[in-house]
Protein backbone atom coordinates (compact mmCIF):
# COMPACT_ATOMS: atom_id res chain seq x y z
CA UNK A 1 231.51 4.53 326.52
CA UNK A 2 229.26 5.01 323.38
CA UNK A 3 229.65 2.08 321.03
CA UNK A 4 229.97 2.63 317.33
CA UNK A 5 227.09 0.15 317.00
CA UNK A 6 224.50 2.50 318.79
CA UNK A 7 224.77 4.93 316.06
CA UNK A 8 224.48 2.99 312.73
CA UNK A 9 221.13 4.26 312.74
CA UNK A 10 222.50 7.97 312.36
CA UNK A 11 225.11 6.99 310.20
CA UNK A 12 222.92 5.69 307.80
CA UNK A 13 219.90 8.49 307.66
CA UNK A 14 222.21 10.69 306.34
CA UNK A 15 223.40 9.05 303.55
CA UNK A 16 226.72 7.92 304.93
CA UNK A 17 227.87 3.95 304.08
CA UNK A 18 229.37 1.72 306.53
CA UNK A 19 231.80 -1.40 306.97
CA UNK A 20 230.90 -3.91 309.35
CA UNK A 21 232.92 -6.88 310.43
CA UNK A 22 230.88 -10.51 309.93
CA UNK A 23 230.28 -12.45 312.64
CA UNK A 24 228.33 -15.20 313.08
CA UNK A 25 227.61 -18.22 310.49
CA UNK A 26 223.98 -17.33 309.65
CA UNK A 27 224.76 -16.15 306.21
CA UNK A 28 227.52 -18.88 305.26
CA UNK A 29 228.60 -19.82 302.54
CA UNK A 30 228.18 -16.51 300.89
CA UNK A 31 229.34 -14.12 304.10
CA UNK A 32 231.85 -15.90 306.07
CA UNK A 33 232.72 -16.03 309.33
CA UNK A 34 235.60 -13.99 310.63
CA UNK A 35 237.09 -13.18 307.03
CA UNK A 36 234.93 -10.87 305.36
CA UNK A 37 233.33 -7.19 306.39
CA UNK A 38 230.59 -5.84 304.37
CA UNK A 39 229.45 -2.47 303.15
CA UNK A 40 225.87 -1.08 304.60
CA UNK A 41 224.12 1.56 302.45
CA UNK A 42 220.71 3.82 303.74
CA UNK A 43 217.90 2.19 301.59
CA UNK A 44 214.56 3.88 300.91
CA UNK A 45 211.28 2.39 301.78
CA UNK A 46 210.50 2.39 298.49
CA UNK A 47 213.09 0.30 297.10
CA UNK A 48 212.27 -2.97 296.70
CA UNK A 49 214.97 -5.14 298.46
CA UNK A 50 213.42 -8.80 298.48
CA UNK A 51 216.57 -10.99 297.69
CA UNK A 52 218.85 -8.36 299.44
CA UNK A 53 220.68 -9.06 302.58
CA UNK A 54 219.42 -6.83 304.76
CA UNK A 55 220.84 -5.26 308.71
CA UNK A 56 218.25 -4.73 310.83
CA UNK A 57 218.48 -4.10 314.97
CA UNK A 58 215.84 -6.26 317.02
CA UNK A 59 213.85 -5.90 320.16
CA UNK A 60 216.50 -7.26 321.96
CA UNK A 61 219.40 -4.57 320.36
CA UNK A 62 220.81 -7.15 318.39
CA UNK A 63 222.37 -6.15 314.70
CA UNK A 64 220.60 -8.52 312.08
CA UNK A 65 221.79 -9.17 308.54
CA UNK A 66 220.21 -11.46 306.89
CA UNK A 67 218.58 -11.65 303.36
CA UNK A 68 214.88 -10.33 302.86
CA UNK A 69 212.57 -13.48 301.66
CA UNK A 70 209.42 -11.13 301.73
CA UNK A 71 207.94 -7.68 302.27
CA UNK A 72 204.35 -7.64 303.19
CA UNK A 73 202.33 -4.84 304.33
CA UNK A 74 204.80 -2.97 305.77
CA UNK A 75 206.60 -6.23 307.13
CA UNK A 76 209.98 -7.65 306.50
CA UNK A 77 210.78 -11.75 306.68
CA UNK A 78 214.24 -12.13 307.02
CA UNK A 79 216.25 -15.20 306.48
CA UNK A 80 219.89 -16.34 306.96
CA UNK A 81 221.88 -18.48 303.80
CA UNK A 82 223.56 -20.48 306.34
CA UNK A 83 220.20 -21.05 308.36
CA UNK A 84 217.10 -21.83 306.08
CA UNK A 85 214.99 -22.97 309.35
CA UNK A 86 214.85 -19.81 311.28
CA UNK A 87 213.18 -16.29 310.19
CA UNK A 88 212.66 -12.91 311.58
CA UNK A 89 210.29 -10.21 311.15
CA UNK A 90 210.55 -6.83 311.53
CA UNK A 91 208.35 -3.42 310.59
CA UNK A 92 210.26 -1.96 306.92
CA UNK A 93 211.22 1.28 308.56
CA UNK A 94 213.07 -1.11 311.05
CA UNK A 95 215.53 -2.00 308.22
CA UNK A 96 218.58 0.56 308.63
CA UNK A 97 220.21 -0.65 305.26
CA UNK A 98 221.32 -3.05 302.48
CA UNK A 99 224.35 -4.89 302.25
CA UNK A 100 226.07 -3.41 298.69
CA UNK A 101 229.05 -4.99 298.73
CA UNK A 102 231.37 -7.95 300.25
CA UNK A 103 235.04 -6.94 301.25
CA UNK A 104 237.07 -10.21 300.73
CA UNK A 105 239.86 -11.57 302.89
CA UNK A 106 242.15 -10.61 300.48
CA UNK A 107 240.77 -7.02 300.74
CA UNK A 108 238.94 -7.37 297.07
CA UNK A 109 235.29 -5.96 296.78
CA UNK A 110 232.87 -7.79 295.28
CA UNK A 111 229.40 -5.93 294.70
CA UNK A 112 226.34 -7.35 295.48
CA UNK A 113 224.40 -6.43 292.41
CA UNK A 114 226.93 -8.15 289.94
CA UNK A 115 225.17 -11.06 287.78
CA UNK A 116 227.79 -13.21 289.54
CA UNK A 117 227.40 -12.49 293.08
CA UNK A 118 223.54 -12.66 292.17
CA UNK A 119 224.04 -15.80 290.38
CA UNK A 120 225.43 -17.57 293.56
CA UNK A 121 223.12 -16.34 295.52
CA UNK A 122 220.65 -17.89 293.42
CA UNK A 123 222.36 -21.35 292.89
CA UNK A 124 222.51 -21.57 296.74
CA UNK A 125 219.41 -20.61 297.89
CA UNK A 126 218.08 -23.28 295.31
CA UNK A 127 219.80 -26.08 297.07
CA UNK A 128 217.10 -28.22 298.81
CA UNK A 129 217.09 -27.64 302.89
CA UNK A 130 218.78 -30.61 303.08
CA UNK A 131 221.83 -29.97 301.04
CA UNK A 132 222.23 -26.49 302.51
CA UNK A 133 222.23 -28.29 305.63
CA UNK A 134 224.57 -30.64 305.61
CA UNK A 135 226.83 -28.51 303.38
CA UNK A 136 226.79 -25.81 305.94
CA UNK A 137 228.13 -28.19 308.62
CA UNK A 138 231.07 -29.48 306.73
CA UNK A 139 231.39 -25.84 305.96
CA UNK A 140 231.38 -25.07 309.80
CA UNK A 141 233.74 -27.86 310.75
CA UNK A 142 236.50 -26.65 308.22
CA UNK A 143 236.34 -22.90 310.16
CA UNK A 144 236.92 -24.74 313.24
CA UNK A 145 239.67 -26.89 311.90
CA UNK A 146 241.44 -23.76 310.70
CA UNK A 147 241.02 -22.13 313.62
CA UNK A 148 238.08 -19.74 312.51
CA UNK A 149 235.86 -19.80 315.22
């Protein structure tokens, strides 16, 4: 069976967006957990994406997203919101797209280039390590109280 996953690569290189389901708490509190999908569009490798959320696929086959802290000589750090200890590198032409928009719960779209979704971004990703920390894990026990794994 070929899995829709395998060919995101395709789907992208020809211009064609994509929604993808979030899983995973890496970029809380800005991508949650279970309730929102997002919207992938092909980037060029001459865009400049730093402060983008990023998808990426790793060594291993995994699919990344996770926001783009620097782009060095052809390489990309990656970093997740909801996991400020932890970052990834890959090659740029091993980024398949950029996250353009959020599709709510409640099936509204917020775009990711709107002064408020950029001015969230920024207000949480100024939070000391600290805060982000310990806000993420009260964050993490209210999904599992509510029964959002």
């Amino acid at each position: 069976m070929h899995k829709f996953l395998d060919n995101i690569e395709e789907v992208v290189s020809v211009g064609e967006s994509f929604r993808l389901f979030v899983r995973g708490f890496s970029m809380l509190p800005l991508l949650g957990y279970g309730r929102d999908n997002i919207i992938i569009r092909r980037t060029t490798e001459d865009e400049n994406i730093v402060g983008r959320i990023a998808m990426f696929r790793t060594a291993t086959n995994h699919i990344i997203v996770h926001r783009v802290v620097e782009v060095k000589n052809g390489i990309v750090t990656l970093q997740g919101d909801g996991n400020p200890y932890t970052r990834e590198r890959c090659r740029r032409s091993e980024i398949v797209g950029v996250v353009e928009s959020v599709i709510r719960e409640s099936g509204r779209e917020v775009s990711c280039t709107t002064r408020s979704w950029r001015i969230r971004e920024r207000i949480w990703l100024a939070q000391p390590a600290i805060v982000r920390r310990y806000a993420l894990a009260i964050i993490r026990r209210m999904h599992r109280w509510t029964g959002k794994k």
